[in-house]
Protein backbone atom coordinates (compact mmCIF):
# COMPACT_ATOMS: atom_id res chain seq x y z
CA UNK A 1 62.64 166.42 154.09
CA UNK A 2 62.96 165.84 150.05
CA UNK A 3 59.88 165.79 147.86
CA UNK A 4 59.26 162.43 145.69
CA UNK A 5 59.13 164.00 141.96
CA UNK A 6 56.78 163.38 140.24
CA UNK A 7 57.25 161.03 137.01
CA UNK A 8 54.67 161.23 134.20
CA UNK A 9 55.29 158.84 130.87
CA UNK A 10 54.58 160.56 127.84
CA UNK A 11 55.69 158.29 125.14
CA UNK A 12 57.03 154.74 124.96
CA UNK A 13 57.80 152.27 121.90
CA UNK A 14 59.46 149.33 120.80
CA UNK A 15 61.90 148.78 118.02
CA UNK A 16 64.37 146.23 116.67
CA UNK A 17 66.85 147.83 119.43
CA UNK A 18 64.57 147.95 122.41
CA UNK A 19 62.49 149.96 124.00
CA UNK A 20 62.44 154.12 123.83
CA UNK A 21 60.22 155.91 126.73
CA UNK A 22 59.84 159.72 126.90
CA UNK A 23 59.28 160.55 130.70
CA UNK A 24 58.26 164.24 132.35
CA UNK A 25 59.46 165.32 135.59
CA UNK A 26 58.43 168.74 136.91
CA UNK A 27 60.13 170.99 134.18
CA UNK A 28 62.01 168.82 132.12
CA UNK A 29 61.79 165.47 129.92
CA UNK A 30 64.20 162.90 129.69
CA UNK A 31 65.01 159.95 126.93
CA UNK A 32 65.76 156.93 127.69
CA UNK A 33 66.85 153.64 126.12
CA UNK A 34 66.19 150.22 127.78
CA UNK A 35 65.93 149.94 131.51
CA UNK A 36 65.96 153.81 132.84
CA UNK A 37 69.04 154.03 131.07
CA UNK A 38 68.71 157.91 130.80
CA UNK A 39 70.39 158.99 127.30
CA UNK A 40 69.14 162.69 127.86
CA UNK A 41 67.70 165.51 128.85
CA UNK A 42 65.49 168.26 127.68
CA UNK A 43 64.32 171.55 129.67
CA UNK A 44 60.88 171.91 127.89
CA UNK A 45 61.02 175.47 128.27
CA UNK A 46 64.13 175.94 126.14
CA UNK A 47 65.15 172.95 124.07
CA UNK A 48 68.44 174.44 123.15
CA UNK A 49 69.44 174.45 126.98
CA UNK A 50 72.06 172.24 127.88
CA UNK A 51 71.33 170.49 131.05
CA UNK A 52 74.17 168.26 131.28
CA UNK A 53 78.35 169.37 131.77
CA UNK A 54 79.05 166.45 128.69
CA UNK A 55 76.77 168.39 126.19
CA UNK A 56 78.50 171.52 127.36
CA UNK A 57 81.38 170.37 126.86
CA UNK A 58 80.76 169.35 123.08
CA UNK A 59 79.65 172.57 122.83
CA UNK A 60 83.03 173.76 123.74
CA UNK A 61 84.52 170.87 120.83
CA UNK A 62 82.36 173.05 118.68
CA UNK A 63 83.54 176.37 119.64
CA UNK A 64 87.61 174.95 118.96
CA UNK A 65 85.88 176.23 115.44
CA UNK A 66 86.17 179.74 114.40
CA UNK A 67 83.20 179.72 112.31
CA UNK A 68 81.72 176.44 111.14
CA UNK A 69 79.30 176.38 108.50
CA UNK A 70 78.36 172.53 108.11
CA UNK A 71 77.91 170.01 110.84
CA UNK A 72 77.50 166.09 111.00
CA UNK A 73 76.07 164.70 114.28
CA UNK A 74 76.66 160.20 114.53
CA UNK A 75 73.68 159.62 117.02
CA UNK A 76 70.97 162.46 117.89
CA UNK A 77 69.30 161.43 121.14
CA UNK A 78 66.83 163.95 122.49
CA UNK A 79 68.90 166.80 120.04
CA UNK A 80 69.73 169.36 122.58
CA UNK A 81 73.59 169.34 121.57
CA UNK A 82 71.81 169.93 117.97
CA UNK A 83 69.09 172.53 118.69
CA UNK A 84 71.95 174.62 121.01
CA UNK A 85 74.36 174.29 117.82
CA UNK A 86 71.80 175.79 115.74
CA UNK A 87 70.66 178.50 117.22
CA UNK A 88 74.63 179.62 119.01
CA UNK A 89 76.76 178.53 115.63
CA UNK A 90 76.52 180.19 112.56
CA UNK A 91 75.51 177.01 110.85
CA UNK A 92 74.61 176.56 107.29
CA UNK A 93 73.95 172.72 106.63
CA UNK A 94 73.39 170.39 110.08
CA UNK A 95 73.12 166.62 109.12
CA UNK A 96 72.27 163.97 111.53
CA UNK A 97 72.70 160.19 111.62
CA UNK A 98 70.54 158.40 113.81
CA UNK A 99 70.49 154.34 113.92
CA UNK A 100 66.50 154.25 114.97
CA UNK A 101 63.73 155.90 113.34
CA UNK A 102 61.42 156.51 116.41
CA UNK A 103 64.21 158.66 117.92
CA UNK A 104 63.88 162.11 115.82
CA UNK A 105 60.42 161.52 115.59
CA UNK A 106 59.92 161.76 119.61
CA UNK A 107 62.34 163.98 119.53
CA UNK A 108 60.04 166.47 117.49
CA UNK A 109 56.91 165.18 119.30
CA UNK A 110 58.18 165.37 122.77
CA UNK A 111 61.67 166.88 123.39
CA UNK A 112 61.38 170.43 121.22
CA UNK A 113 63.40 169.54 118.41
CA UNK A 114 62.82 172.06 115.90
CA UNK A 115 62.58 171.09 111.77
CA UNK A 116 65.10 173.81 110.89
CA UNK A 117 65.05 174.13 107.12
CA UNK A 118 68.67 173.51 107.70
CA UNK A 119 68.85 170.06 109.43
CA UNK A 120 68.43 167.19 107.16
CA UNK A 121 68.01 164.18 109.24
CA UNK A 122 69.18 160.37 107.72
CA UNK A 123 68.55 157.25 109.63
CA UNK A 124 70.64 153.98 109.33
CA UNK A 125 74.00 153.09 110.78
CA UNK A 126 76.28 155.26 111.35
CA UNK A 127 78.96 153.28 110.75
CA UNK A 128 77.47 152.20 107.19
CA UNK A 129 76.40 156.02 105.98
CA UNK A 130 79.64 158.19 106.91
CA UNK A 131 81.12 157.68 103.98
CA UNK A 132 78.28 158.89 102.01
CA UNK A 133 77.98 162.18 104.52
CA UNK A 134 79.05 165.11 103.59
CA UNK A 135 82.68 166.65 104.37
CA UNK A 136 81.98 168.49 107.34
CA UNK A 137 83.53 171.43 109.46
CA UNK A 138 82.41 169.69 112.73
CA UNK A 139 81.52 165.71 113.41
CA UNK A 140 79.99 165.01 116.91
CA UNK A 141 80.41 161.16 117.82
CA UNK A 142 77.70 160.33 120.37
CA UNK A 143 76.60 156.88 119.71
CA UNK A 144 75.16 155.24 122.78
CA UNK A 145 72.87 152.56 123.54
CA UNK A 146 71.09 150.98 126.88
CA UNK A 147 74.47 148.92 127.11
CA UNK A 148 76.93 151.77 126.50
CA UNK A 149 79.04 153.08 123.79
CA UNK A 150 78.29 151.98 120.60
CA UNK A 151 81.03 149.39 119.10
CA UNK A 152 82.06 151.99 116.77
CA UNK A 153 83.98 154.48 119.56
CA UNK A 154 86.40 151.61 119.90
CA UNK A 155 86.62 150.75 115.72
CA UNK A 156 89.74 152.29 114.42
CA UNK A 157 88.95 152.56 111.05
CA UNK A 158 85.47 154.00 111.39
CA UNK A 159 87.12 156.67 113.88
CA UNK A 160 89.74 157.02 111.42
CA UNK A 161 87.55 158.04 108.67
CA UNK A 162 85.63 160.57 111.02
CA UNK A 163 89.18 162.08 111.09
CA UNK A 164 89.23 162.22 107.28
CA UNK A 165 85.84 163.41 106.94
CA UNK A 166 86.76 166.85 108.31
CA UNK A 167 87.19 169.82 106.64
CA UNK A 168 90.08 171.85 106.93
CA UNK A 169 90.62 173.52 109.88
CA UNK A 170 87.75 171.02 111.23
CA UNK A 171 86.88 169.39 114.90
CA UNK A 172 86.02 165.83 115.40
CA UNK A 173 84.27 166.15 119.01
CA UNK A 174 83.86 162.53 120.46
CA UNK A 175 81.45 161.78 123.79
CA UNK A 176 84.03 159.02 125.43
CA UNK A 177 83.73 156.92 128.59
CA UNK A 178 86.22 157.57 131.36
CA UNK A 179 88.06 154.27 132.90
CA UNK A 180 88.44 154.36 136.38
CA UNK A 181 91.99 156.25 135.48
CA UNK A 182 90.11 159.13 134.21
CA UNK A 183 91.31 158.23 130.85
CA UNK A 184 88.89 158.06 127.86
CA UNK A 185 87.58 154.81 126.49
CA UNK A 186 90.45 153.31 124.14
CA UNK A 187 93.01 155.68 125.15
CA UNK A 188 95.85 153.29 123.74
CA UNK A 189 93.99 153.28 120.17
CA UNK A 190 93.04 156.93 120.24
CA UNK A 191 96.88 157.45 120.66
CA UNK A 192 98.22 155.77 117.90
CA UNK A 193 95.10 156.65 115.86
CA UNK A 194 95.72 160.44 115.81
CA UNK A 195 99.29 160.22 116.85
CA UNK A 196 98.69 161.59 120.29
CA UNK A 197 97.13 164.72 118.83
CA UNK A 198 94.31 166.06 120.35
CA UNK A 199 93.06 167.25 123.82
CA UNK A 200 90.79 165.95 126.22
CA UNK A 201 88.03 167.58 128.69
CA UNK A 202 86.92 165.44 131.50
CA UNK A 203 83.48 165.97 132.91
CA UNK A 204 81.57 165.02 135.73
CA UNK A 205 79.47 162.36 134.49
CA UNK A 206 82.17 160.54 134.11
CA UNK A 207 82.88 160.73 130.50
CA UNK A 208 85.83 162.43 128.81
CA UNK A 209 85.06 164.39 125.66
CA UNK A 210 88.06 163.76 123.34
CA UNK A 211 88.83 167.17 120.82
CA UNK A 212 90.63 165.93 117.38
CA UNK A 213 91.78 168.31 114.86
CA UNK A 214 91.47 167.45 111.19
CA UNK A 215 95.18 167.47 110.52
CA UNK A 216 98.63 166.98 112.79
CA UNK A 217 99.09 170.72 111.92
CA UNK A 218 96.04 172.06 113.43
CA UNK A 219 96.51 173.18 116.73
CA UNK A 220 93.63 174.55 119.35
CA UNK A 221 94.16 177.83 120.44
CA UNK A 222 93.05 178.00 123.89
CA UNK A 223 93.12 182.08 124.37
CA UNK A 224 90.98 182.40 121.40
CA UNK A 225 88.44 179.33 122.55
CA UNK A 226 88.29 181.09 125.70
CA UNK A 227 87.18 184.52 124.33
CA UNK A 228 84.89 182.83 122.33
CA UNK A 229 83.27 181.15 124.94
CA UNK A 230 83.19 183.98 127.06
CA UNK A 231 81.20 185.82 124.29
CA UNK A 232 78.64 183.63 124.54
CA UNK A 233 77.99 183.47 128.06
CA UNK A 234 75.31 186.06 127.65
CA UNK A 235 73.36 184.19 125.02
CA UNK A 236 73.94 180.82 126.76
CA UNK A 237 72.77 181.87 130.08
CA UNK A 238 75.82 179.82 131.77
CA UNK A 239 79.36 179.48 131.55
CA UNK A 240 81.72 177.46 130.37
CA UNK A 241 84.66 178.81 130.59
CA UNK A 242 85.43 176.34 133.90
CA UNK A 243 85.14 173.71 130.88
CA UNK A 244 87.39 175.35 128.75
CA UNK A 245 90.12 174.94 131.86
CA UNK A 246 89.76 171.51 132.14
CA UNK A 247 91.02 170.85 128.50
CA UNK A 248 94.27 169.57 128.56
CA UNK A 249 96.84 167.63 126.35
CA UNK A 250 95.81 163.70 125.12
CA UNK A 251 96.49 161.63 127.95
């Protein structure tokens, strides 16, 4: 016999782009965009804790990093991926790009994101305001709406200057659809874009998060991504190190 949960709205507005509703089920609260179009997920007891195995998985884009200092996030949602960053990263300078204005602010109100003196938050479209970001050690691609992915995950020259935007040694971590193939979203463009360099970890929402170096002679050390991930297990309070086994080669 299953219990009906119980579904409390906290929040709910409309914008140019929609409508954005906050709801609260038992011990978490979730975003979401449009019709129930659930864009995330926030345990309200630890805002940093990621719920989902396609946060996690950025996470583990992140980690590809031996020790980033700046970060650029294209889309913020409820911020989880952005609050875990912060507080497991050593993390200098965090900026985020988010297309509508209502979304940090219920994110603060609502969802536990924390105004770290080192997050400096930017709204407008991504596509518009990369150029004026910031060269960054990691850039996390995330931009969805109630219809999907964002036009600019297919748009080779916006992912192209994502590329570019990276530091040395940097990791552009993309959130990509999976065809029913289990490819990513655009696979044909993402291979001639980085010239079939990069890795990909499939998760089970159905997505495939797509790992791209800065340069073709960056490589991703997988022993060292492991131990790094296994080091913060503790801290975490899960593992990913089944994540880190799923990476393979672009597809």
């Amino acid at each position: 016999m299953t219990t009906e949960r119980e579904e409390r709205l906290l929040a709910r507005v409309e914008d140019a782009f929609g409508v954005i509703s906050v709801y609260e089920v038992d011990d978490y609260r979730f975003l979401e965009f449009g019709d129930a179009i659930e864009q995330s997920c926030t345990f309200t007891a630890d805002p940093a804790w990621l719920e989902y195995d396609y946060t996690r998985a950025m996470l583990v884009g992140a980690l590809c990093h031996t020790q980033p200092e700046t970060a650029l996030f294209l889309g913020l949602g409820a911020g989880t991926l952005t609050q875990a960053c912060l507080k497991f990263l050593p993390l200098e300078d965090v900026e985020v790009i988010e297309l509508r204005p209502d979304v940090p602010r219920l994110a603060m109100e609502y969802l536990g994101l924390d105004d770290d003196p080192r997050l400096y938050v930017r709204i407008g479209d991504a596509m518009q305001l990369l150029p004026s970001a910031e060269k960054t050690d990691l850039l996390f691609v995330d931009l969805y709406t109630d219809h999907g992915p964002g036009v600019a995950h297919l748009a080779w020259r916006f992912l192209e200057d994502c590329q570019k935007q990276l530091n040395p040694d940097g990791w552009l971590v993309i959130n990509q659809w999976a065809g029913d193939d289990g490819k990513p979203l655009g696979a044909a463009l993402l291979r001639g874009l980085y010239h079939r360099h990069y890795w990909e970890l499939p998760v089970n929402e159905g997505n495939v998060i797509v790992l791209v170096p800065a340069d073709l002679q960056q490589t991703l050390d997988l022993d060292a991504l492991q131990a790094r991930a296994e080091a913060l297990a503790p801290r975490l309070g899960y593992s990913l190190q089944g994540l880190v086994r799923a990476i393979r080669p672009a597809s």
